[in-house]
Each structure stands twice: as structure tokens, then as C-alpha cells.
C-alpha atoms as a PDB file:
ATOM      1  CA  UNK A   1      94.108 108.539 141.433  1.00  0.00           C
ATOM      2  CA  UNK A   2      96.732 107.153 143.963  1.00  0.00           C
ATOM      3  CA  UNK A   3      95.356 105.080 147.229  1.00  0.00           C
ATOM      4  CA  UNK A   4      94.269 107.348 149.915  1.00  0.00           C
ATOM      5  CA  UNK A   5      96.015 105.775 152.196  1.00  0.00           C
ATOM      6  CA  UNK A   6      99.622 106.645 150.333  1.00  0.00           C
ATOM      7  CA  UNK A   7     101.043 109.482 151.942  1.00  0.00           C
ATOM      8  CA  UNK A   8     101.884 111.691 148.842  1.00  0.00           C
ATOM      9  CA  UNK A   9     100.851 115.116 147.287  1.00  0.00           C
ATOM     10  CA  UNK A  10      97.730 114.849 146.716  1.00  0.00           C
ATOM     11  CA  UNK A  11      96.894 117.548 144.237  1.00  0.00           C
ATOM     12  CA  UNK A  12      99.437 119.669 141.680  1.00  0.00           C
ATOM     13  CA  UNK A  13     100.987 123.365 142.755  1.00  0.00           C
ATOM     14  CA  UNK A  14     101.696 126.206 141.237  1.00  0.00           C
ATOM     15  CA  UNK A  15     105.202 126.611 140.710  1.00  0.00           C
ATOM     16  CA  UNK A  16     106.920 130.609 140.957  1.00  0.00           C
ATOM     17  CA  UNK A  17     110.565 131.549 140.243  1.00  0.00           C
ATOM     18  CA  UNK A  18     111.265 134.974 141.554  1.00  0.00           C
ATOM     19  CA  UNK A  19     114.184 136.640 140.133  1.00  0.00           C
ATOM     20  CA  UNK A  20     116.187 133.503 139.787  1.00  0.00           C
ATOM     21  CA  UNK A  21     120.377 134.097 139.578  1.00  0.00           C
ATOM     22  CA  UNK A  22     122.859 131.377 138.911  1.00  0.00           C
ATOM     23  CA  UNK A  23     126.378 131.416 138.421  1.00  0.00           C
ATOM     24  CA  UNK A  24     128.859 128.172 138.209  1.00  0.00           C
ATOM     25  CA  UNK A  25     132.753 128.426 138.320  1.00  0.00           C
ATOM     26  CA  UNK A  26     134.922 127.080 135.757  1.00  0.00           C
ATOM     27  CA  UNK A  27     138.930 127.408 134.843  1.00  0.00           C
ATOM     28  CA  UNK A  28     138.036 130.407 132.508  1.00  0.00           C
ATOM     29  CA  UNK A  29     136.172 132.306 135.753  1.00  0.00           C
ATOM     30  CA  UNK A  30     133.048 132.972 136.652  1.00  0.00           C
ATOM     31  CA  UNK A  31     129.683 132.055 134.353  1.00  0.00           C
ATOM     32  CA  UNK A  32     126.137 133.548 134.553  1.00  0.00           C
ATOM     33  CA  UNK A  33     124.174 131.139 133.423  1.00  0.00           C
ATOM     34  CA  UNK A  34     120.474 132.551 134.656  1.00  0.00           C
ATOM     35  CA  UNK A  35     119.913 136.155 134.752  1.00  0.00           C
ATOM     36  CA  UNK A  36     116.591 137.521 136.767  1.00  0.00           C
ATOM     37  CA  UNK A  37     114.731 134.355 135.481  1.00  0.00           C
ATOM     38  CA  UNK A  38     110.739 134.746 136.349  1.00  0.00           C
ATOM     39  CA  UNK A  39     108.468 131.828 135.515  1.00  0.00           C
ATOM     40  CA  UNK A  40     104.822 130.912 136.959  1.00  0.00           C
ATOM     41  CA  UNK A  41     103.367 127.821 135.852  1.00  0.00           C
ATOM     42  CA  UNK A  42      99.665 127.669 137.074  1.00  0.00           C
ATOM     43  CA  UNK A  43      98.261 124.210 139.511  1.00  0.00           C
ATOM     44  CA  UNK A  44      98.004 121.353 136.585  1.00  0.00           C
ATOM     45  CA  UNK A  45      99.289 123.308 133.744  1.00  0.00           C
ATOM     46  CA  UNK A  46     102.103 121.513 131.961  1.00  0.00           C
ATOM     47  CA  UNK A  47     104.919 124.517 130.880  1.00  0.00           C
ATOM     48  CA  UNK A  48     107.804 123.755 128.285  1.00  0.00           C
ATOM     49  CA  UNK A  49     111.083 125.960 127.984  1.00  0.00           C
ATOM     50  CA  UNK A  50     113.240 125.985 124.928  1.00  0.00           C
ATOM     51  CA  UNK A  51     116.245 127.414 123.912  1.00  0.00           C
ATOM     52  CA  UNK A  52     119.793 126.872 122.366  1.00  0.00           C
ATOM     53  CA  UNK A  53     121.005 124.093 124.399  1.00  0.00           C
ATOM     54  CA  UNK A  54     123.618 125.181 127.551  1.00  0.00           C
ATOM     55  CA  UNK A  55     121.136 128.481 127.932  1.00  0.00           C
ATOM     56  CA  UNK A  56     120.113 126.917 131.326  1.00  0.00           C
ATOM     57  CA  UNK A  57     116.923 124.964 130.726  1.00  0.00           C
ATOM     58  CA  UNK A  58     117.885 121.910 132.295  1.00  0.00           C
ATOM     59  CA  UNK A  59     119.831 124.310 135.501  1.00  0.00           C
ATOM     60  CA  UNK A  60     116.515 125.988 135.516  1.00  0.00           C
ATOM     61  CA  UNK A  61     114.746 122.778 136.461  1.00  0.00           C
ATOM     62  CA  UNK A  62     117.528 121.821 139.040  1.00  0.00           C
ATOM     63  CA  UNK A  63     116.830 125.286 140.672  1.00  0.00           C
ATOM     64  CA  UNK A  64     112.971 124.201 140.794  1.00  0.00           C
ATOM     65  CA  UNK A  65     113.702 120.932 142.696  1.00  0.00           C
ATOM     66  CA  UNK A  66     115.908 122.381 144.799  1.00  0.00           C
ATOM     67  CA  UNK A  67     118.764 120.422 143.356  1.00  0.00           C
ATOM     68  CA  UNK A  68     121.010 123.340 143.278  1.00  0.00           C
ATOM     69  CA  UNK A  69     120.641 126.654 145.645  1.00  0.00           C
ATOM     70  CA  UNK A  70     119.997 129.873 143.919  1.00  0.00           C
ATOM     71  CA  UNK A  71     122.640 132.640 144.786  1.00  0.00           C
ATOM     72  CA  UNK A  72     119.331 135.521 144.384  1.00  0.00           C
ATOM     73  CA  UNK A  73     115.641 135.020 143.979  1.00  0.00           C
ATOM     74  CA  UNK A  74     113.510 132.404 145.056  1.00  0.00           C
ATOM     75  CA  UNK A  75     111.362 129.119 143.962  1.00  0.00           C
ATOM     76  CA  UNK A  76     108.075 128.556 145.434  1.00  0.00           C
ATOM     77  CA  UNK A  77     105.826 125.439 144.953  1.00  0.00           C
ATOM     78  CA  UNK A  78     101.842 126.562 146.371  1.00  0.00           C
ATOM     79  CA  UNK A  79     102.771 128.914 148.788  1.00  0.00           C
ATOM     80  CA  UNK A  80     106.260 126.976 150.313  1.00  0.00           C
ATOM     81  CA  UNK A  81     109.254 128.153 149.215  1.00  0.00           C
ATOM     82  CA  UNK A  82     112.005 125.379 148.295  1.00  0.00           C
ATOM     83  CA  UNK A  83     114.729 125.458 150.487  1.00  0.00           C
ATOM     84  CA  UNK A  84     116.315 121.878 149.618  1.00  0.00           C
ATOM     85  CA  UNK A  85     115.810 118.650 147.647  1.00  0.00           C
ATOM     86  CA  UNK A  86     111.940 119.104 147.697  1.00  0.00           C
ATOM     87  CA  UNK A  87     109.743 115.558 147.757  1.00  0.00           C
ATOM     88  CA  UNK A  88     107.001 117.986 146.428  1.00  0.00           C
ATOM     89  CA  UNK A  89     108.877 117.062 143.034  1.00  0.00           C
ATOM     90  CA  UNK A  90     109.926 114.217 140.857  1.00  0.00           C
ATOM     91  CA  UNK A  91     112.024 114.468 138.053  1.00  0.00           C
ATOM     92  CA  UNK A  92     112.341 112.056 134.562  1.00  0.00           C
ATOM     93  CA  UNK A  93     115.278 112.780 132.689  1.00  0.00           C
ATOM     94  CA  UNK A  94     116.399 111.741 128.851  1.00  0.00           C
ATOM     95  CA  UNK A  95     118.220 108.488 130.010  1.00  0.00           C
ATOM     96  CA  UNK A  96     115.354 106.210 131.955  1.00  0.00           C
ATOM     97  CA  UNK A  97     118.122 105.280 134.739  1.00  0.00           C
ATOM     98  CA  UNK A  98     116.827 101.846 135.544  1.00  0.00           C
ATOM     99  CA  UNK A  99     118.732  99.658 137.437  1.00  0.00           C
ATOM    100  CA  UNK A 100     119.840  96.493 135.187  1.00  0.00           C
ATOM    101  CA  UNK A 101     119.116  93.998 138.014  1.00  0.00           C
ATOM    102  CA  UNK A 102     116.098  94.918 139.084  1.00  0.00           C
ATOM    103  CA  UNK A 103     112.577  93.900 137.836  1.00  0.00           C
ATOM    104  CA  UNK A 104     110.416  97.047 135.852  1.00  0.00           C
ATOM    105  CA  UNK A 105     107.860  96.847 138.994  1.00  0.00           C
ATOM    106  CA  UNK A 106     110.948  96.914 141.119  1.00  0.00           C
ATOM    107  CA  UNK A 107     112.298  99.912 139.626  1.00  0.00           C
ATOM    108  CA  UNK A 108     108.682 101.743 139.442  1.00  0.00           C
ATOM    109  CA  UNK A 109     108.734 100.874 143.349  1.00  0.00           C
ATOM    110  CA  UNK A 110     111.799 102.957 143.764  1.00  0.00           C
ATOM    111  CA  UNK A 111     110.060 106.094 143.080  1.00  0.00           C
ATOM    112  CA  UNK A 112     107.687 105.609 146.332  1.00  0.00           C
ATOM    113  CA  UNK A 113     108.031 107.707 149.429  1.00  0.00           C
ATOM    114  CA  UNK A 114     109.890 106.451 152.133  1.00  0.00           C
ATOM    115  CA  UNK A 115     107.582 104.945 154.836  1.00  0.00           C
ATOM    116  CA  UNK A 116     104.764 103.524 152.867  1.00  0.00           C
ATOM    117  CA  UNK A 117     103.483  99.942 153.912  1.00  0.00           C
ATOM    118  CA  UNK A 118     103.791  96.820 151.421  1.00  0.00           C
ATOM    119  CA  UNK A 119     100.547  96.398 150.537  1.00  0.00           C
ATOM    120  CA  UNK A 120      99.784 100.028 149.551  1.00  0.00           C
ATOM    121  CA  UNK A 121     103.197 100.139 147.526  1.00  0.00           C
ATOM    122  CA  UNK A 122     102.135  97.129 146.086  1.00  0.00           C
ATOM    123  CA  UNK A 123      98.796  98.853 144.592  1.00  0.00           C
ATOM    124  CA  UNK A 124     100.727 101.958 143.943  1.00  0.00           C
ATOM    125  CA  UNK A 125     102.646 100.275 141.291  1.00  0.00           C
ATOM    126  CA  UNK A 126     100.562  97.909 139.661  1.00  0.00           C
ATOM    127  CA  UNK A 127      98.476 101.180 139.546  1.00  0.00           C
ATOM    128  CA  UNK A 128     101.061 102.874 137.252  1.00  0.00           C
ATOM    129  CA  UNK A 129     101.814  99.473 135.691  1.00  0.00           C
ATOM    130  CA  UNK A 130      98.764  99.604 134.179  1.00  0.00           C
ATOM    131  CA  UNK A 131      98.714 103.705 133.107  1.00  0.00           C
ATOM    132  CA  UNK A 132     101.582 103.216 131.394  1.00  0.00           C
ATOM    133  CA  UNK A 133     100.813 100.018 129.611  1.00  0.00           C
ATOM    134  CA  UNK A 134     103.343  97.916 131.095  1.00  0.00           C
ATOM    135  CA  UNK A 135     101.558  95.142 132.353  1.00  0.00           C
ATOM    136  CA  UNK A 136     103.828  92.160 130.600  1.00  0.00           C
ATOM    137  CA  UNK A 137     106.819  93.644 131.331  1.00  0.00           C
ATOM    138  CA  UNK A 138     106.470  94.224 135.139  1.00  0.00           C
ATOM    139  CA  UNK A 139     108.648  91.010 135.826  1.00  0.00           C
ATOM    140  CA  UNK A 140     110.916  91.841 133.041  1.00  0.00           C
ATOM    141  CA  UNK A 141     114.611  93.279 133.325  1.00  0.00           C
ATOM    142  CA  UNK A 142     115.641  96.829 131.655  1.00  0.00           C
ATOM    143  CA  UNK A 143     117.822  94.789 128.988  1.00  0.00           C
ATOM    144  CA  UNK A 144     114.590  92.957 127.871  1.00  0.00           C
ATOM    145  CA  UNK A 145     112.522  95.597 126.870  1.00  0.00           C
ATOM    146  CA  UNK A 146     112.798  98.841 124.160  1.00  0.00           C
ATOM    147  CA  UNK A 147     113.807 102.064 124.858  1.00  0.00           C
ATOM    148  CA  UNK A 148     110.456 103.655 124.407  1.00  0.00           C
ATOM    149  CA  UNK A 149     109.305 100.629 127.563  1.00  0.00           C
ATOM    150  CA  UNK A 150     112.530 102.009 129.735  1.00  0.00           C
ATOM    151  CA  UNK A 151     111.174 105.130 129.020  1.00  0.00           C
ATOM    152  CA  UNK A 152     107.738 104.683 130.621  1.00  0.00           C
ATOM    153  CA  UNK A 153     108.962 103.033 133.377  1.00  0.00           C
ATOM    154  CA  UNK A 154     110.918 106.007 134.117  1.00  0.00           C
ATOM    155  CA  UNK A 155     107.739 107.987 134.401  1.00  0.00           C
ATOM    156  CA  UNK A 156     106.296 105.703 136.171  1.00  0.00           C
ATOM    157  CA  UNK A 157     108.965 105.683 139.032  1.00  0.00           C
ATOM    158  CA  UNK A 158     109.040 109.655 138.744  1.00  0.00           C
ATOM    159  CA  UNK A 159     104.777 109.629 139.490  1.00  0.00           C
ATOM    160  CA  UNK A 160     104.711 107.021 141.989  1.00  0.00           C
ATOM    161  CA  UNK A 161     105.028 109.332 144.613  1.00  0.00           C
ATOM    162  CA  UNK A 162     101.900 111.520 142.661  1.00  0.00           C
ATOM    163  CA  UNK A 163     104.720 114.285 143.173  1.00  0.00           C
ATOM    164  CA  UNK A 164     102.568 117.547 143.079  1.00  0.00           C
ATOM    165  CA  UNK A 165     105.374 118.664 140.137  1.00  0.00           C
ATOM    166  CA  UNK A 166     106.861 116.686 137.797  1.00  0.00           C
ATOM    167  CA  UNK A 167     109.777 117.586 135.628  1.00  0.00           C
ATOM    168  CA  UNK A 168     110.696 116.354 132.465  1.00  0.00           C
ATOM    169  CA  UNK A 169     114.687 117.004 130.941  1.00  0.00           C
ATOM    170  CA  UNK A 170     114.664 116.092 127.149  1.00  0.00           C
ATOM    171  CA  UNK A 171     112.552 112.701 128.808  1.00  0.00           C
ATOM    172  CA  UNK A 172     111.735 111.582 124.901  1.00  0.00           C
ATOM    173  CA  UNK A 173     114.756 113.122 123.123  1.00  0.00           C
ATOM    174  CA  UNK A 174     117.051 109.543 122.661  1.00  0.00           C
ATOM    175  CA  UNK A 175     113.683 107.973 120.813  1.00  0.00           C
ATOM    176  CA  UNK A 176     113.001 107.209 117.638  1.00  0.00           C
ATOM    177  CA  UNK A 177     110.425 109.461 115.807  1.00  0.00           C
ATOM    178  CA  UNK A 178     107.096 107.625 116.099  1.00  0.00           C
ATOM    179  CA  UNK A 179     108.198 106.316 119.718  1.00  0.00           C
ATOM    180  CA  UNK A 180     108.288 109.948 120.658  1.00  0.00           C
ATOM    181  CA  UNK A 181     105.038 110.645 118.713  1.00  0.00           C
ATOM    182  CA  UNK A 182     103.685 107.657 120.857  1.00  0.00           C
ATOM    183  CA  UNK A 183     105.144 108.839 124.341  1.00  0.00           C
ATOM    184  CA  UNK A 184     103.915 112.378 123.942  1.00  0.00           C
ATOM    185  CA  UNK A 185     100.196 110.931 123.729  1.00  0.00           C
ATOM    186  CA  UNK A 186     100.992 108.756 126.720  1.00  0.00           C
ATOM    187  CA  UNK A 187     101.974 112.265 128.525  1.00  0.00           C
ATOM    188  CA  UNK A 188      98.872 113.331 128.049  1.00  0.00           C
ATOM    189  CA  UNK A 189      96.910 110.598 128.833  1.00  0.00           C
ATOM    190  CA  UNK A 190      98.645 110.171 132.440  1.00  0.00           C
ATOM    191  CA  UNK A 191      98.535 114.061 132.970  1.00  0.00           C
ATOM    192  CA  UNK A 192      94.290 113.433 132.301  1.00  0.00           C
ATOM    193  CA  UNK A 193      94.710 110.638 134.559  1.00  0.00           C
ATOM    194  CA  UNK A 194      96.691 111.885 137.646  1.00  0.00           C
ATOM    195  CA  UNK A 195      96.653 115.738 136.808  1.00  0.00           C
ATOM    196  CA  UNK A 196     100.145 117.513 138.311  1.00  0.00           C
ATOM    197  CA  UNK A 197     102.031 120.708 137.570  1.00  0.00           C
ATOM    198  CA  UNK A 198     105.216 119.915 134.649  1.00  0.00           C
ATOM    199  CA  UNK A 199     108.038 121.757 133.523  1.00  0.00           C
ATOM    200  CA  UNK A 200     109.359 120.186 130.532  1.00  0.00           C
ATOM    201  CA  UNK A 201     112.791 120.837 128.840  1.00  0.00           C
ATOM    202  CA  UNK A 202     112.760 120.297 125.008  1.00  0.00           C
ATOM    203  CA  UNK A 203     114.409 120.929 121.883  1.00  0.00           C
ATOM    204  CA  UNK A 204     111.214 119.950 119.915  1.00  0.00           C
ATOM    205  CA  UNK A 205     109.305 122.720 119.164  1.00  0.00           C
ATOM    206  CA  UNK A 206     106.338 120.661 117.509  1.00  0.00           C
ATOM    207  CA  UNK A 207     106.864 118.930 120.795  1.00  0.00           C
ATOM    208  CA  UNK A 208     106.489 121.708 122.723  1.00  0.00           C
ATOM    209  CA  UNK A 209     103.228 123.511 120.864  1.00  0.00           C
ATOM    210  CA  UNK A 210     101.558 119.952 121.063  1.00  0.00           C
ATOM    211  CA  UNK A 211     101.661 119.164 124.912  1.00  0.00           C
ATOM    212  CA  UNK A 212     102.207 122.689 126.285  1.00  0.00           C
ATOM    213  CA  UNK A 213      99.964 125.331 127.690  1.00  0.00           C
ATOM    214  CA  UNK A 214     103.031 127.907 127.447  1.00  0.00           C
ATOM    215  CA  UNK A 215     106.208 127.789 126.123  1.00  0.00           C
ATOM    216  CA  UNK A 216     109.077 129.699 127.808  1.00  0.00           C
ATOM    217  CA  UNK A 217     112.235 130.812 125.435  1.00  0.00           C
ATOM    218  CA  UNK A 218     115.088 130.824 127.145  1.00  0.00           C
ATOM    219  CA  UNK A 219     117.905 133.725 125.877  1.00  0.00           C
ATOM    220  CA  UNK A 220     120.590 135.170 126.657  1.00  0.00           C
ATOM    221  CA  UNK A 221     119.365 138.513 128.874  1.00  0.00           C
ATOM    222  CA  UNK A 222     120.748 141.714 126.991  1.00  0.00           C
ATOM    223  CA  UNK A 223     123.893 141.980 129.658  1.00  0.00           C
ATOM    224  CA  UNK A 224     124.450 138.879 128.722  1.00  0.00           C
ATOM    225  CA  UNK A 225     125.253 137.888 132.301  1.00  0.00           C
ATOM    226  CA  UNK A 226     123.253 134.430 131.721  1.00  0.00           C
ATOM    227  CA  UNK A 227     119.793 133.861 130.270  1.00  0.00           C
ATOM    228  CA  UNK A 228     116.297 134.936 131.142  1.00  0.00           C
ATOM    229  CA  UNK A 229     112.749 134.340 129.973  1.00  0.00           C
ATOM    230  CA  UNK A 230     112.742 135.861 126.704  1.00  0.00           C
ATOM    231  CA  UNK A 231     109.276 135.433 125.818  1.00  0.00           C
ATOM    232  CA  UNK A 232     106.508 133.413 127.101  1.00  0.00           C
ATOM    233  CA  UNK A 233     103.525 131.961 124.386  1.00  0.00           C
ATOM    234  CA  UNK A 234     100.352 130.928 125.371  1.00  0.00           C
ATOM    235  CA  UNK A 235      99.357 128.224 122.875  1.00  0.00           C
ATOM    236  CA  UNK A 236      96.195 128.762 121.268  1.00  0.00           C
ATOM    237  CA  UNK A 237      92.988 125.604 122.439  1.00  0.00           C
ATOM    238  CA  UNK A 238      92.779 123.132 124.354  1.00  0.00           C
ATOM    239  CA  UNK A 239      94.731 119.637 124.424  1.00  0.00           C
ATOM    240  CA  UNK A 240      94.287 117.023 122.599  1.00  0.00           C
ATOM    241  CA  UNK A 241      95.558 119.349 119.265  1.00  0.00           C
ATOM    242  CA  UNK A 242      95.632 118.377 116.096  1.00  0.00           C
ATOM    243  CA  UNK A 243      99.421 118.422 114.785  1.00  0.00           C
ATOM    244  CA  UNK A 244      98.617 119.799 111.521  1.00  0.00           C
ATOM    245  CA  UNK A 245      97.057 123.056 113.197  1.00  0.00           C
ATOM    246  CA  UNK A 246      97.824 125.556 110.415  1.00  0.00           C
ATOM    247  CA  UNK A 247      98.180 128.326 114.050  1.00  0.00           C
ATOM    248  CA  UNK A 248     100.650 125.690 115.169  1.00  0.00           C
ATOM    249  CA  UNK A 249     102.375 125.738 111.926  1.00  0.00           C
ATOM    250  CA  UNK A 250     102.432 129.685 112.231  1.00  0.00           C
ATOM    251  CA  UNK A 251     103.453 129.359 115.233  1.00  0.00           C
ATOM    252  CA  UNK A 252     106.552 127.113 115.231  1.00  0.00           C
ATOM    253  CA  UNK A 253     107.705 128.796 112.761  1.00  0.00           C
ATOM    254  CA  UNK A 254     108.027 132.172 114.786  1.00  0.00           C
ATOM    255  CA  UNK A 255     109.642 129.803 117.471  1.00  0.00           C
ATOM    256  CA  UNK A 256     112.086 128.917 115.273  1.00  0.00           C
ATOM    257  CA  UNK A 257     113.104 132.285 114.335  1.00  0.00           C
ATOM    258  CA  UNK A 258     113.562 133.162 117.273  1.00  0.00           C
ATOM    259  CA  UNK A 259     116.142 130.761 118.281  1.00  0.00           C
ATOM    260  CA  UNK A 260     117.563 131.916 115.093  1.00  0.00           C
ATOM    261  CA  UNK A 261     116.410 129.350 112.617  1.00  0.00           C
ATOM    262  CA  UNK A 262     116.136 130.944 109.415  1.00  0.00           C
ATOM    263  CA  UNK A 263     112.564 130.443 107.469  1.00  0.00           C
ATOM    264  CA  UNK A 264     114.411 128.905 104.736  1.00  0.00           C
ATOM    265  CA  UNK A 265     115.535 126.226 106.693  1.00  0.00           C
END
């Protein structure tokens, strides 16, 4: 739990996209890149979208933040709807982002909201320090530790504000296999530490049925004027799951199909 004297979110939201439309410009003309996108991920449940990559996942999550402005439909986080950047989120993407010349503690301090006193900052961070297992690092610099470390100091500086959503863009994709393995479990133990709401962009479908409560397919909508939610899946018990589930198996496997991965492959 964060002090209760930091002034932060103090408990996850449900997240709602309403009818969500976005279209960018480029030299060739205009492209759709979300079509009617609807998507409620419930207070503390952690969501994942897929899809074939430039179908929108990662514009989705921009649209969520309020990093970019929806031209139709509407993003709501409890009952507020976003209307700008919106502290009410905190985002981790696939590169950590750390600055080279500051310490890991320094960096994690980067993520607090503005206004918070020394000493409480202070706490904050050895706080997170600690949940992510970076205690002998903390005075460290980013070019002295791995890139599974970088990566949980990114986290760290994305929760240090215990944002009430936190989104994740491909955060474990540029790891090594069993790093990944390893960070996914960490995931999970910080989301049973410090519950909050997470949309998560992966290509990893294993990924995906392991740390997921649903799992949103992004596709192209039949106009094909930009994608939309093609199907959502519940995944079946609770977490932690075992990652030899024979319904898991099943069920990546009709995952894969339909991003159009042959059985055979």
C-alpha cells in the first residue's frame, strides 16, 4: 500500500471506451485506424489486447490516457471521462526510458506526483524499491544493470504515483525468454500487492492467457475503416495459472487462428 499521506489514487477504476474513432493523416490520405472500438475493463482486473501489429493496440492505449483526442466516442476512468493527459494513469512502455545519469531510485522518483514532500517521496520509493527487488541497485546507474533490472525500474516509476490504471505497451517484449517468464510473475506479484486496473498490449499470446482476465482481439472492422474489438475471451480460473493448462493450450491455439496462424504452424 502507498503512505497515506501521498496524494495519489488510492484505489483502481474501471476503465470504458464508448464507440472509440481514430483517424491519422498521412501522404497517401486519410487512415482509420479504430473503428467503433468498445472495451470495459472492470476496477482491478488486468485486460490484454492482441492483434497483428499496426491494428491500433498501442493507439488504443494512447486514447485511454488521453494522449491523443478521439475524433467520436468517449473514454471514461470510474465515472470521469478523460478529457486530457489524465494523472489517473501511468504508462510502461517496451523501452524502460531511464535517464543514463540518474540513479535507479532517482529515476523511480520521477514517476511521483508533483507536490509531494521529501520525506514521503522518500518512503514512496524505497517502497517500490523493495516490490520490485531492487534494493542493490537503487544507487546504481541504468548502464550498470540488465535489461530485465531497467525493466522493473520502469514499473516502478510508472506505480509510484499508485496510478488507479496502469498501462503496459509490449513492457516485456525486448527480453530474453526466461527474463520475460520472470517479469510476468513479478506483474503479478505487484498487481497482489498494490491492486490497479491494466491494459496491456502484447504479441504473446501465452503471455496474454497467463496474466489476463480477458483478452481483447483487435481486427480490422468489416468496412475496414480501422479496427474494432473483434472478440473478447474471458480466461477460464483464477491467477496464479499453471502454464501447461491443457484449456490454455486449447485456447491459444484458437487465438492464434484467429490472427490467422495456421494450426500447423
Amino acid at each position: 500500500m502507498a503512505p497515506a499521506s501521498l496524494d495519489v489514487q488510492s484505489r483502481a477504476a474501471a476503465v470504458q471506451v464508448r464507440g472509440l474513432h481514430r483517424t491519422f493523416s498521412t501522404a497517401a490520405g486519410e487512415k482509420h485506424v479504430l473503428s467503433n472500438v468498445s472495451l470495459d475493463v472492470p476496477a482491478g482486473g488486468i485486460v490484454a489486447l492482441i492483434g497483428a501489429s499496426g491494428c491500433g493496440k498501442s493507439t488504443l492505449l494512447r486514447e485511454i490516457c488521453g494522449l491523443n483526442t478521439p475524433e467520436a466516442g468517449a473514454v471514461l476512468i470510474g465515472d470521469s471521462p478523460v478529457t486530457g493527459i489524465d494523472p489517473r494513469c501511468a504508462v510502461a512502455f517496451q523501452e524502460p526510458r531511464l535517464l543514463p545519469w540518474r540513479t535507479i531510485a532517482e529515476n523511480i522518483a520521477l514517476g511521483l506526483p508533483s507536490g509531494v514532500d521529501k520525506e514521503t517521496g522518500k518512503a514512496r520509493v524505497a517502497e517500490l524499491i523493495s516490490l520490485v527487488g531492487l534494493v542493490e541497485a537503487a544507487n546504481l546507474r541504468p548502464r550498470q544493470i540488465s535489461g530485465g533490472m531497467a525493466q522493473r525500474a520502469s514499473l516502478a516509476r510508472a506505480l509510484a504515483r499508485n496510478p488507479a490504471v496502469l498501462l503496459l505497451d509490449e513492457p516485456f517484449g525486448a527480453l530474453d525468454a526466461l527474463t520475460r517468464l520472470r517479469m510476468q510473475d513479478l506483474l503479478l506479484d505487484i498487481h497482489a500487492a498494490e491492486p490497479t486496473t491494466i491494459v496491456m498490449v502484447t504479441h504473446d499470446v501465452e503471455e496474454a492467457l497467463y496474466l489476463a482476465d480477458d483478452i481483447a482481439l483487435l481486427a480490422p472492422a468489416p468496412n475496414s475503416h480501422g479496427a474494432h474489438v473483434a472478440s473478447l475471451t474471458t480466461v477460464p480460473g483464477s491467477r496464479p495459472r499453471s502454464r501447461t493448462d491443457a484449456v490454455l493450450a486449447h485456447l491459444r491455439q484458437e487465438m492464434l487462428e484467429g490472427l490467422g496462424v495456421s494450426r500447423h504452424h
